[in-house]
Protein backbone atom coordinates (compact mmCIF):
# COMPACT_ATOMS: atom_id res chain seq x y z
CA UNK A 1 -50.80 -32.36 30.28
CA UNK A 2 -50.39 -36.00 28.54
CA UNK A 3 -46.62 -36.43 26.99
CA UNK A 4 -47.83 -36.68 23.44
CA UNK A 5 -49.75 -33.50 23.95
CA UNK A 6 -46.70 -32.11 25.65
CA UNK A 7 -45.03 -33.12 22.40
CA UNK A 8 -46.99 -31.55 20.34
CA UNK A 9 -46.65 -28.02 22.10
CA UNK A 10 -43.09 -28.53 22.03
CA UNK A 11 -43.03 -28.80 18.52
CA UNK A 12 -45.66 -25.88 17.82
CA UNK A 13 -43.36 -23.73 19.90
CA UNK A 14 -40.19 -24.91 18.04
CA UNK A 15 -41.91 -24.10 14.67
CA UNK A 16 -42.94 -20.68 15.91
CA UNK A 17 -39.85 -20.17 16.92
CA UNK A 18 -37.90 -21.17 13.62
CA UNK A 19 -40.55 -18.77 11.57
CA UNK A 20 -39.54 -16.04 14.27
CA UNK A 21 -35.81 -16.29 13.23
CA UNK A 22 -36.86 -17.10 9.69
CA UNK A 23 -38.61 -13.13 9.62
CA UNK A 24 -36.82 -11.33 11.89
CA UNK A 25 -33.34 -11.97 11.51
CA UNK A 26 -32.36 -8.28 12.33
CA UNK A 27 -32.18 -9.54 16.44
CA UNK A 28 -29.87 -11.66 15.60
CA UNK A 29 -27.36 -9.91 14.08
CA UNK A 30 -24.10 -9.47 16.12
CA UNK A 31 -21.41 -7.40 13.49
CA UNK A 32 -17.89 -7.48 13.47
CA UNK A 33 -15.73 -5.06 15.19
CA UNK A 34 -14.80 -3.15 12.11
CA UNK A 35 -18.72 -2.98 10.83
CA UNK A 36 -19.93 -1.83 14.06
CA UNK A 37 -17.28 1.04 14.09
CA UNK A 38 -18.28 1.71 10.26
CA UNK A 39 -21.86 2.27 11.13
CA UNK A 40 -21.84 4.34 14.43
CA UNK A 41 -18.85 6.61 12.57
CA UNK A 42 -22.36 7.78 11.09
CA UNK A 43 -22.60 10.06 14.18
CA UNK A 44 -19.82 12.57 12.72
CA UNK A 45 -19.01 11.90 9.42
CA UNK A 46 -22.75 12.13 7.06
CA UNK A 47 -20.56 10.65 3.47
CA UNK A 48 -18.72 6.93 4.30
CA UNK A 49 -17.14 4.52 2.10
CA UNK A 50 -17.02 0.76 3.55
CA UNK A 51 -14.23 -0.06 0.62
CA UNK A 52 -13.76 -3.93 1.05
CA UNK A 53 -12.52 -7.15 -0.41
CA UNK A 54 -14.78 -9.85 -2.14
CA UNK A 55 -17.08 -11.70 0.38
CA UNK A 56 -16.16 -9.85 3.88
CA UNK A 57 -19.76 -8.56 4.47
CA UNK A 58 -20.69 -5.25 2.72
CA UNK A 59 -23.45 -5.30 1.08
CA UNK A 60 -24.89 -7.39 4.31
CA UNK A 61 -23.56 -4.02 6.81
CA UNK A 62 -25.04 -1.84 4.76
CA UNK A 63 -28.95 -3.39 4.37
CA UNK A 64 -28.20 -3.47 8.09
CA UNK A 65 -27.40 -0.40 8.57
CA UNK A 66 -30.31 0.53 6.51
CA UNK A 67 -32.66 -1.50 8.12
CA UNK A 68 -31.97 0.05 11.81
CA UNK A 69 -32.72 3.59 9.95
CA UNK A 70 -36.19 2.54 8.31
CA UNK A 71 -37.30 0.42 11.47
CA UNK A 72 -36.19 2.94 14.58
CA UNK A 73 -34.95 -0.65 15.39
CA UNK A 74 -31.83 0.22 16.65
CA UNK A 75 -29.52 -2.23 18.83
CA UNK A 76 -27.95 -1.60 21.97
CA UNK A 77 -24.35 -1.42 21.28
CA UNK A 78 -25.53 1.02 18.78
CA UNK A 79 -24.19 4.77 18.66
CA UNK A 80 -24.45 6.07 15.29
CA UNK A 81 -26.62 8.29 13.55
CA UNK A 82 -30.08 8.20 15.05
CA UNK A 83 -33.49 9.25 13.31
CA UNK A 84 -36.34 9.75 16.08
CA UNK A 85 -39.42 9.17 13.43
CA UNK A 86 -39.73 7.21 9.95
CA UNK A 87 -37.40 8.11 6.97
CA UNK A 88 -36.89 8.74 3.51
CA UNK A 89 -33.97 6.74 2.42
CA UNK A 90 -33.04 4.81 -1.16
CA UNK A 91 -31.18 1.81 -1.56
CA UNK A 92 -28.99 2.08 -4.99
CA UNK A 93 -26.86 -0.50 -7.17
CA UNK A 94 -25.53 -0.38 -10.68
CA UNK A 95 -28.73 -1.81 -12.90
CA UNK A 96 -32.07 -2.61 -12.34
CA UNK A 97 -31.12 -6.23 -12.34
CA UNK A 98 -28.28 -6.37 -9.69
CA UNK A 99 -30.60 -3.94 -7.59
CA UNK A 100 -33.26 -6.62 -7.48
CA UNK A 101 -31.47 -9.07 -6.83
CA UNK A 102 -28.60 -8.03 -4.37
CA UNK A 103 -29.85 -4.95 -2.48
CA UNK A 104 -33.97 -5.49 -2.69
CA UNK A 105 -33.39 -9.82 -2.28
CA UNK A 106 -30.55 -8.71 1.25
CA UNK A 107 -33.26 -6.35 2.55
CA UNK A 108 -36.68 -7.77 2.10
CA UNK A 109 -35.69 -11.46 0.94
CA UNK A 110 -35.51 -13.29 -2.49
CA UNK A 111 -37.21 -11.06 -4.90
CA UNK A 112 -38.67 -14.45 -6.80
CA UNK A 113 -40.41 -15.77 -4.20
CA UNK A 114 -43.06 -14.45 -1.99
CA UNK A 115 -43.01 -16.88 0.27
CA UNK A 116 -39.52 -15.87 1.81
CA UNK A 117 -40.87 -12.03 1.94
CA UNK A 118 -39.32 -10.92 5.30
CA UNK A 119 -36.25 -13.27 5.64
CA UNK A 120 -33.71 -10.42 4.68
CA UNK A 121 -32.86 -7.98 6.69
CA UNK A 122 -36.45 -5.68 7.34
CA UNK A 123 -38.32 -8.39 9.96
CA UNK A 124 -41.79 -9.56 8.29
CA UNK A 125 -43.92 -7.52 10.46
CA UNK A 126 -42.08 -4.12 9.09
CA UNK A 127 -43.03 -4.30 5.55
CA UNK A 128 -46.05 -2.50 4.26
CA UNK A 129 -47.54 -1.58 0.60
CA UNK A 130 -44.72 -2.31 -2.50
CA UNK A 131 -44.87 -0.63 -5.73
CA UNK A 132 -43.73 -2.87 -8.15
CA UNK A 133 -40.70 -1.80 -11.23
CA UNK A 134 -42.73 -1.32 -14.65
CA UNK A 135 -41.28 -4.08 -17.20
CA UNK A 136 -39.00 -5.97 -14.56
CA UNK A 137 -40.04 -8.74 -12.89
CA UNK A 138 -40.40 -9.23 -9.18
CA UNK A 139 -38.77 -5.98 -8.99
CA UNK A 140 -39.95 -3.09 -6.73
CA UNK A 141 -39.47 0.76 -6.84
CA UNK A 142 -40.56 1.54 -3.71
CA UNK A 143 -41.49 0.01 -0.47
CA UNK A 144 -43.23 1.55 3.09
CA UNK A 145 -41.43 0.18 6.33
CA UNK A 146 -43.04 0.33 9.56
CA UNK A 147 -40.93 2.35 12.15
CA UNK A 148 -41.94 0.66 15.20
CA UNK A 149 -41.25 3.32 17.75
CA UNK A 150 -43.67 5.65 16.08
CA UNK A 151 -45.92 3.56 14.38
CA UNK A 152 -45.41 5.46 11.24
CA UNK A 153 -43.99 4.53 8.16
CA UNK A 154 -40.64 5.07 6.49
CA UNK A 155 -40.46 5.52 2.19
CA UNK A 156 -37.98 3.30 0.98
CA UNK A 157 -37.42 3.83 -2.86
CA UNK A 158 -34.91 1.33 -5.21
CA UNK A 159 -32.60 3.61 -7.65
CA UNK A 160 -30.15 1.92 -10.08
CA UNK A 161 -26.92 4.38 -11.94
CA UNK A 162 -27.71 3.10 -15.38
CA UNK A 163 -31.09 4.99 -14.74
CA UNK A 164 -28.64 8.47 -15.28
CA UNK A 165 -28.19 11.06 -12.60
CA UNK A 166 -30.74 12.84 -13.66
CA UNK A 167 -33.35 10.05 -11.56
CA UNK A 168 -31.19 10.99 -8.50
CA UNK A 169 -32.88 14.62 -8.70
CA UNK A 170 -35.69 15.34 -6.24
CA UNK A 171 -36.76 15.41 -3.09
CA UNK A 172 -34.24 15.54 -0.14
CA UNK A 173 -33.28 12.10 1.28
CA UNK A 174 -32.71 11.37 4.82
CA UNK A 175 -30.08 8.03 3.90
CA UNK A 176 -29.18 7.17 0.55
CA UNK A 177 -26.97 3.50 0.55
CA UNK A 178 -25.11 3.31 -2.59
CA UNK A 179 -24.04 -0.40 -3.18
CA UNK A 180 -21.59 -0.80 -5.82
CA UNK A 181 -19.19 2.56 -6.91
CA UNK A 182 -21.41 5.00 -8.31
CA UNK A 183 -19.86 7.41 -11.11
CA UNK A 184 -19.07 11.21 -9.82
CA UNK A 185 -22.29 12.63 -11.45
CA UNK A 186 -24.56 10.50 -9.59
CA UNK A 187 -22.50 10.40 -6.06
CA UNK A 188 -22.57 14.34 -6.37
CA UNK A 189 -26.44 14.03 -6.80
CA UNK A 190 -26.58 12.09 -3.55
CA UNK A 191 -24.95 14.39 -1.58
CA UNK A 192 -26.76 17.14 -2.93
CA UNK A 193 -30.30 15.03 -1.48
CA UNK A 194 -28.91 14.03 1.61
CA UNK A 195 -27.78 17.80 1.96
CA UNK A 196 -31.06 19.29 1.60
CA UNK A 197 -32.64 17.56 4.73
CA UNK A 198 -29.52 16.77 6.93
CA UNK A 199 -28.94 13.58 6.20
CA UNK A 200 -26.61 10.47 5.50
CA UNK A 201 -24.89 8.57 2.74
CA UNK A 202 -22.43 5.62 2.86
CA UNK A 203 -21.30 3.43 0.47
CA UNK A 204 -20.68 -0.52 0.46
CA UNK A 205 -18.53 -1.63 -2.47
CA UNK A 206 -14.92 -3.21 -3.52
CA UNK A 207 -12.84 -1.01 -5.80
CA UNK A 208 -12.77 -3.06 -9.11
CA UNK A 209 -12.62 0.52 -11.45
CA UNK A 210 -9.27 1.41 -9.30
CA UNK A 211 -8.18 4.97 -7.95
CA UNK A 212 -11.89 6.28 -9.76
CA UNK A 213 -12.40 10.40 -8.76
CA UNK A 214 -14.76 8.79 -6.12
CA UNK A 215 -11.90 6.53 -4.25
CA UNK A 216 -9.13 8.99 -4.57
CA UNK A 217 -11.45 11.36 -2.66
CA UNK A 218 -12.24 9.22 0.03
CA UNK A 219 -8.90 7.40 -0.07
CA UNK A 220 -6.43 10.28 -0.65
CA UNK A 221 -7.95 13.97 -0.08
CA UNK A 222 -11.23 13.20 2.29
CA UNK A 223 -13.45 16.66 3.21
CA UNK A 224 -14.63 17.01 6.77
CA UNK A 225 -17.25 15.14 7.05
CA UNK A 226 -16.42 12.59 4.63
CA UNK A 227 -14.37 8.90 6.31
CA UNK A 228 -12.64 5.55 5.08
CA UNK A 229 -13.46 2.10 6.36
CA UNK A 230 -11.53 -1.05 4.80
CA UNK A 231 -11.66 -4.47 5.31
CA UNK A 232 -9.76 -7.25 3.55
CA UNK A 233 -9.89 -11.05 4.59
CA UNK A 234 -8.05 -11.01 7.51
CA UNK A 235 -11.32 -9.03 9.21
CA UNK A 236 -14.16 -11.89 8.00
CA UNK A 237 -13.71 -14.79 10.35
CA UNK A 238 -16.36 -16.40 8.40
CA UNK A 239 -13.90 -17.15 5.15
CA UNK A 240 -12.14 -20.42 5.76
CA UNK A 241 -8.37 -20.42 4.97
CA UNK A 242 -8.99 -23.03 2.29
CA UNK A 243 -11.40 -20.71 0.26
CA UNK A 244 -8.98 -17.67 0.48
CA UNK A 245 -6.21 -19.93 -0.48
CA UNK A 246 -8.49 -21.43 -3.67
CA UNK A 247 -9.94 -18.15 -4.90
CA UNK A 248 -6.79 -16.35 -4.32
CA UNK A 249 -5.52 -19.30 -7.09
CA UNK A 250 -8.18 -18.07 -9.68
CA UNK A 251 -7.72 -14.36 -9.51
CA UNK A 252 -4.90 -12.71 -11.88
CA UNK A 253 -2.25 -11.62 -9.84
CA UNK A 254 -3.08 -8.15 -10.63
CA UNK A 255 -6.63 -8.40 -8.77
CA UNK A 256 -5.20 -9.77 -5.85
CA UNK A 257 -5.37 -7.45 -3.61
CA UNK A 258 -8.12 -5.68 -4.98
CA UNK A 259 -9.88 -8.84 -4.37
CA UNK A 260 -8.70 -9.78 -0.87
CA UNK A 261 -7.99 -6.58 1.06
CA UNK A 262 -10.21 -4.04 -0.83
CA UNK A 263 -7.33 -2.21 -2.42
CA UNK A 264 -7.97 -0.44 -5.84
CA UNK A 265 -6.50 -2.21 -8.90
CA UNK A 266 -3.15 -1.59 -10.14
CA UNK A 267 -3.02 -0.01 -13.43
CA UNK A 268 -6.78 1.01 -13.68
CA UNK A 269 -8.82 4.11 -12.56
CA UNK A 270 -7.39 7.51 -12.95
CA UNK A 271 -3.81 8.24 -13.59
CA UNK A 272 -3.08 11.43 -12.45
CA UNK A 273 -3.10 12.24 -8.61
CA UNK A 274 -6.44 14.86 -9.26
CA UNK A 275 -7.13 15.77 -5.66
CA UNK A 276 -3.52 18.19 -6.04
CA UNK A 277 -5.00 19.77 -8.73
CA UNK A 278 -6.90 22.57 -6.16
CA UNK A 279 -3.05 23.39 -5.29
CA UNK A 280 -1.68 23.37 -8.88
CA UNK A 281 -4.36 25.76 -10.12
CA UNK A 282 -4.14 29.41 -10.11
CA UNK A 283 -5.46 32.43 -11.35
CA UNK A 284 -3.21 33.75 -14.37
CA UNK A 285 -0.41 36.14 -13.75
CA UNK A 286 2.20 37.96 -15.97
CA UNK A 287 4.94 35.56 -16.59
CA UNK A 288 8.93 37.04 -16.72
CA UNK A 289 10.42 37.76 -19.56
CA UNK A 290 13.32 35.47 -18.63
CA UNK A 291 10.91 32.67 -18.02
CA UNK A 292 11.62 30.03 -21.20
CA UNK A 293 8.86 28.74 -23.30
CA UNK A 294 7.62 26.38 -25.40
CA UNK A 295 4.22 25.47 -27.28
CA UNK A 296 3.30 21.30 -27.24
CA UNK A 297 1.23 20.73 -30.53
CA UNK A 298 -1.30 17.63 -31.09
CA UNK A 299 -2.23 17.12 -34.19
CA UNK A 300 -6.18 16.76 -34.85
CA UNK A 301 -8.94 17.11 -37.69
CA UNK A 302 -12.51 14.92 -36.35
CA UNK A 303 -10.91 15.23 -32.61
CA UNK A 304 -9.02 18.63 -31.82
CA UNK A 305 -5.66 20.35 -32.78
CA UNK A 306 -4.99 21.14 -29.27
CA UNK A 307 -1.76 23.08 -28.17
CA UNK A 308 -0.78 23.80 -24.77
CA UNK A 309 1.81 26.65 -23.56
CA UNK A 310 4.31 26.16 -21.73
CA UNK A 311 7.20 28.21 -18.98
CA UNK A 312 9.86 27.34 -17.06
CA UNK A 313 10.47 29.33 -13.53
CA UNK A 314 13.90 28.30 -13.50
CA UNK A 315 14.53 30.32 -9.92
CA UNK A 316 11.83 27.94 -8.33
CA UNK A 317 12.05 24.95 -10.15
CA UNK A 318 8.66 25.17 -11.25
CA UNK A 319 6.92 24.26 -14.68
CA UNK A 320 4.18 26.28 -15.67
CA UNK A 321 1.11 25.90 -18.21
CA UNK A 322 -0.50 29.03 -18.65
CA UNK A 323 -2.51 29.06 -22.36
CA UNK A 324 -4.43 26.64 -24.55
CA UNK A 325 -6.23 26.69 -27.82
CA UNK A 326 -8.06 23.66 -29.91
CA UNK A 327 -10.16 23.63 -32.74
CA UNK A 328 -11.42 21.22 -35.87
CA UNK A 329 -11.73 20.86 -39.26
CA UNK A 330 -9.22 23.81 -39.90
CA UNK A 331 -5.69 23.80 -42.03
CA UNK A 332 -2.59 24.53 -40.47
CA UNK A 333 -2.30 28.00 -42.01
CA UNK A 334 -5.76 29.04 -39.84
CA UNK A 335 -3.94 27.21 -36.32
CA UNK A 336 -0.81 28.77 -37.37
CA UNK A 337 -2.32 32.09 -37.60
CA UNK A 338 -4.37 31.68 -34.36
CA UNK A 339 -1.39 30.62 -32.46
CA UNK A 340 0.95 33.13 -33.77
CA UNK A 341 -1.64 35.80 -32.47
CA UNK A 342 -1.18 35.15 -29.65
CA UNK A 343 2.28 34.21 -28.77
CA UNK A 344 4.52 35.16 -31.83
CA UNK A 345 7.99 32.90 -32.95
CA UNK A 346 7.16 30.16 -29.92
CA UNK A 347 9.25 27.19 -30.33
CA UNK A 348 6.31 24.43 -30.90
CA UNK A 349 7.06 20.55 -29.81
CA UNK A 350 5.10 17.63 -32.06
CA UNK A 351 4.46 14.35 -32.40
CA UNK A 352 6.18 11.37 -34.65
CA UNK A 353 2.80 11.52 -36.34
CA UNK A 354 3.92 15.17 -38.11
CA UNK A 355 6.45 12.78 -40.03
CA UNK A 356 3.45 11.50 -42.25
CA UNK A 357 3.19 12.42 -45.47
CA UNK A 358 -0.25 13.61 -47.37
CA UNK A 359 -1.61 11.70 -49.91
CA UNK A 360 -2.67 14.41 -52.28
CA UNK A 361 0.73 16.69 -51.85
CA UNK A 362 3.41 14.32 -50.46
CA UNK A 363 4.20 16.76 -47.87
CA UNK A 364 4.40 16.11 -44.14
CA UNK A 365 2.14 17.54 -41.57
CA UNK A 366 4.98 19.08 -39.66
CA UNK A 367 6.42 20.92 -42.50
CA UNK A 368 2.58 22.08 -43.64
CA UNK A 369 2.89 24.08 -40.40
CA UNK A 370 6.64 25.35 -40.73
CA UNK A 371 5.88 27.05 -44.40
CA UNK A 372 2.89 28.55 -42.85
CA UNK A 373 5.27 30.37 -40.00
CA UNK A 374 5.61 28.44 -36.86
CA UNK A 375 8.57 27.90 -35.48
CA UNK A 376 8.05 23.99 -35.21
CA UNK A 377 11.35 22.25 -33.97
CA UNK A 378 13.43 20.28 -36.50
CA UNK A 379 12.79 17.10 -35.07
CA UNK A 380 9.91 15.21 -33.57
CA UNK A 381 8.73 15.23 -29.64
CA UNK A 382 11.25 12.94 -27.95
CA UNK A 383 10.79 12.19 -23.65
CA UNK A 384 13.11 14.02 -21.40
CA UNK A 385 16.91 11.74 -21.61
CA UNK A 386 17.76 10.14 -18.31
CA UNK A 387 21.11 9.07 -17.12
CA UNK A 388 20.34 5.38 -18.55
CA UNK A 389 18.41 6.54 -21.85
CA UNK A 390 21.05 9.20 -23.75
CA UNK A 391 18.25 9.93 -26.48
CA UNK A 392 14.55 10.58 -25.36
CA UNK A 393 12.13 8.07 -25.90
CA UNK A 394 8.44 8.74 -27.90
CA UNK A 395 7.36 6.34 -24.74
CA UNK A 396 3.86 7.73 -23.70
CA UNK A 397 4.03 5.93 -20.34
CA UNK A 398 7.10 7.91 -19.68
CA UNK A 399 5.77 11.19 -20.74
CA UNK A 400 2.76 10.78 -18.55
CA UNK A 401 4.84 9.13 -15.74
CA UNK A 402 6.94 12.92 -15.69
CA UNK A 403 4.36 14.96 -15.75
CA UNK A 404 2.85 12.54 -12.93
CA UNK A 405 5.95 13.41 -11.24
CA UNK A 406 5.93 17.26 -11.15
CA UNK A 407 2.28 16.89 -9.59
CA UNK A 408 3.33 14.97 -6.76
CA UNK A 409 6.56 16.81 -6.61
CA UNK A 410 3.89 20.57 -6.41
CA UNK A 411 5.88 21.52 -9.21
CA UNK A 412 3.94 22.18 -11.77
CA UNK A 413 1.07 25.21 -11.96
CA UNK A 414 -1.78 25.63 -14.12
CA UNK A 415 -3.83 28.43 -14.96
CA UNK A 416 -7.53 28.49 -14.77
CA UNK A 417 -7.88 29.38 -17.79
CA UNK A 418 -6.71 25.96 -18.93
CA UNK A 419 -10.43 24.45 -18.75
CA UNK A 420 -10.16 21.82 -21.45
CA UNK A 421 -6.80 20.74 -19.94
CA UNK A 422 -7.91 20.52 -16.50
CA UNK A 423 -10.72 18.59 -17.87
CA UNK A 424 -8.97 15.75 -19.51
CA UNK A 425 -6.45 15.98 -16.59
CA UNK A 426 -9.37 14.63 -14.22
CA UNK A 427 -10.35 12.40 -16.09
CA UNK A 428 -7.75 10.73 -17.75
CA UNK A 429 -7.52 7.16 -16.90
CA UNK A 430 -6.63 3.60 -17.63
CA UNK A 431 -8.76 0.66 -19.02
CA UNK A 432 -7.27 -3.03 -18.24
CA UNK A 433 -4.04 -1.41 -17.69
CA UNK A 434 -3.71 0.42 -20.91
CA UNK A 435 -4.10 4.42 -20.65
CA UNK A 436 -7.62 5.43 -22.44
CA UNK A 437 -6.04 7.52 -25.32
CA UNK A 438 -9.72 9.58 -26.13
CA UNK A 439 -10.61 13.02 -25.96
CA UNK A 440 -6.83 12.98 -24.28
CA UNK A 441 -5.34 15.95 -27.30
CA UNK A 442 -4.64 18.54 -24.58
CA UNK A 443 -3.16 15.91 -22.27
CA UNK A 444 -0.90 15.14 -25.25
CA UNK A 445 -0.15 18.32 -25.92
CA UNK A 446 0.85 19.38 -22.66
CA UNK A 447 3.23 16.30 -22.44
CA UNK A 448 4.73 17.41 -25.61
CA UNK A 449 5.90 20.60 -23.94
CA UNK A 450 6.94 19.50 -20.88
CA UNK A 451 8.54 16.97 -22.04
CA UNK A 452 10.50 19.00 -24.33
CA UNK A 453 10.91 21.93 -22.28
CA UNK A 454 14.76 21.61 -22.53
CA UNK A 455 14.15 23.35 -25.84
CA UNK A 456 12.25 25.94 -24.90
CA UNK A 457 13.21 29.50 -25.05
CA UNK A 458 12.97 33.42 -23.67
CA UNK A 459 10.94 35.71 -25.77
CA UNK A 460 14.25 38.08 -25.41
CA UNK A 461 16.26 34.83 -27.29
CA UNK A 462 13.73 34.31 -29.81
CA UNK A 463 14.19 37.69 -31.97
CA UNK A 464 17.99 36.21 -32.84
CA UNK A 465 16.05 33.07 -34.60
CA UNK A 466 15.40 34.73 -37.42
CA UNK A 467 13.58 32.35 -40.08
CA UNK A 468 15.93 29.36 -39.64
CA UNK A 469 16.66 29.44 -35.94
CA UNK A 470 20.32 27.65 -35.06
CA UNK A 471 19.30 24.72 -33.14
CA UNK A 472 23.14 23.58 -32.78
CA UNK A 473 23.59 26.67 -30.45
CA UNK A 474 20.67 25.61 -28.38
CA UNK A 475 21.38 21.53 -28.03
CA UNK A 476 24.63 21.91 -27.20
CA UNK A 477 23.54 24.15 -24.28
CA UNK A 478 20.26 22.35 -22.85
CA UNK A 479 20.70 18.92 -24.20
């Protein structure tokens, strides 16, 4: 062979060589320690969460991961999970959009141009018929993969959450990757697929919502079957020390971390510790007649009067919530009378908001519910003193930060009957920092009794009160 033509089949086998590695990148793909162990943990454990900084690698492990699934293309350091014939399997991210163009563009290449079809993470030769996404351009719903050890083909459908959980019904799914957090409605969904036909789920995302119901299970009250990867920085060689010190520059100091290590943001995501609640709830028993108690009372009309009851098991230091009630649109004469049924001459706790007056009448709210007959305290809900703050504060960050307190501390106990309570409990959360203060009355209302529980009091003390009960007596002796 003449050296120009020697050349020239050089060249045509460098070319087919670059358009090799160009559509079939998956060979080629040697993962870091901590993603390898992430993916074969798949053996054991059918829910993970890869929770990870900003640019370490997770949204390119999991279309991996993925990709080794729908392909039967599995390495040989590999030993996770392994399917012996083609799979069902979707590939989720928040919106249509960011699904397009973050999980669909890392698997099968950039969704805008059909000319790089094959240069993510599914080789060239693996991809079969698309359905395209009605009214979105360049974006598919579906898309067959060829499993090469069978010759078959695996069903790989694109899901985004703002479609609503109710798109996650259906057929059993043998994996589900769920880029991005998904909310608990739609994560529950997932499981519920993957459960029907034995499969898998894992999740790729970094924890920008903070300790969300989905983190704190993973993070602090995992099920069998359920594991925790993280990876910050420190674990992605491929981040130069110059970027991490520039970007580090740009984030508020509150992201930080969130940011660089993959820990949830401070002062966002839910506020109280929810995976204790299991522990804190029981079935209701009859409480003591020694057992002090108190009523916390939110005021409401469009959103709910809510009251909470309250006990104190002074023998076992315990604090106890045991009734509830709420409704709208009613006077204080029809609460008072629906409260009173049920737990006559209760000492009741309220807000500084009882202090405002009526237009029409010029009376306050507080005293509309005294002249109608309960027993509300002569002064407004103050926090709990402490040894540096003589008189309580009306601080809500301190209120919540107490009862925050007797969770951790397994001191306080809930009835099950409590259901609007241990509703708002789970859910109650923060938004840049600030506690969300919606659909939160029974949360308030609960805080207002434990919080005051210093005044609370023994059905067998209450018949002395008469209808002007001596509050001197009792501050003098609980204050």
């Amino acid at each position: 062979m003449t050296a120009p033509a020697e050349r020239s089949r050089l060249l045509e086998l460098l070319r087919e060589r670059e358009t090799r590695d160009k559509f079939t990148t998956l060979k080629n793909y040697v993962p870091y320690t901590w993603q390898k162990n992430f993916m074969n943990a798949g053996k054991d454990h059918p829910q993970r969460l890869l929770m990870c900084a900003n640019r370490v690698g997770k949204t390119f492990t999991g279309a991996h991961e993925l990709t080794f699934h729908l392909t039967g293309m599995y390495p040989d350091w590999w030993d996770g999970r392994r399917f012996l014939g083609p799979v069902r399997a979707w590939a989720c991210g928040k919106t249509n959009e960011t699904t397009r163009d973050v999980v669909q563009a890392e698997l099968l290449g950039p969704p805008d141009d059909i000319t790089r079809a094959g240069t993510g993470t599914v080789p060239l030769n693996c991809i079969g018929d698309r359905t395209r996404k009605p009214q979105l351009p360049n974006a598919l719903s579906s898309v067959l993969v060829k499993h090469i050890p069978t010759g078959q083909w695996s069903r790989l459908g694109f899901k985004a959450y703002e479609m609503g959980h109710e798109k996650f019904m259906g057929y059993g799914q043998d994996v589900i990757w769920l880029d991005e957090e998904p909310d608990m409605k739609i994560f529950t969904q997932c499981i519920t697929r993957t459960a029907d036909s034995g499969g898998m789920l894992y999740m790729t995302f970094t924890p920008e919502a903070g300790k969300t119901e989905v983190v704190v299970m993973f993070l602090e009250a995992p099920q069998p079957g359920m594991i925790l990867f993280q990876a910050g920085w420190d674990d992605a060689p491929h981040i130069r020390e110059d970027v991490k010190k520039q970007l580090l520059a740009v984030y508020p100091p509150y992201e930080r971390d969130m940011r660089s290590k993959g820990i949830p943001i401070f002062g966002s995501g839910l506020v109280f510790p929810v995976h204790l609640l299991d522990e804190m709830t029981v079935d209701a028993f009859p409480l003591p007649d020694h057992f002090p108690r108190i009523l916390g009372l939110d005021f409401g009309w469009d959103h709910p009067t809510a009251a909470i009851w309250c006990a104190v098991d002074p023998e076992n230091d315990k604090v106890i919530l045991y009734d509830e009630y709420g409704d709208r649109h009613l006077t204080p004469e029809s609460h008072t009378l629906a409260i009173e049924k049920r737990s006559p001459g209760i000492p009741v706790s309220w807000p500084k908001d009882g202090l405002i007056t009526e237009k029409g009448s010029g009376v306050q709210v507080a005293e509309h519910y005294r002249k109608a007959g309960l027993k509300m305290l002569p002064f407004h809900f103050t926090n709990s003193p402490t040894p540096d703050v003589i008189k309580g504060t009306v601080s809500v960050e301190a209120g919540i930060l107490e009862m925050f307190q007797l969770m951790e501390q397994k001191r306080l106990v809930i009835f099950n009957g409590c259901t609007q309570l241990l509703r708002q409990i789970r859910q109650y959360h923060r938004e840049d920092g600030k506690l969300y203060q919606k659909d939160d009355d029974y949360v308030q209302a609960a805080r207002y009794a434990i919080c005051a529980r210093r005044f609370a009091m023994a059905p067998s003390q209450r018949v002395h009160w008469g209808s002007t009960p001596d509050y001197s007596r009792i501050l003098k002796s609980i204050v």
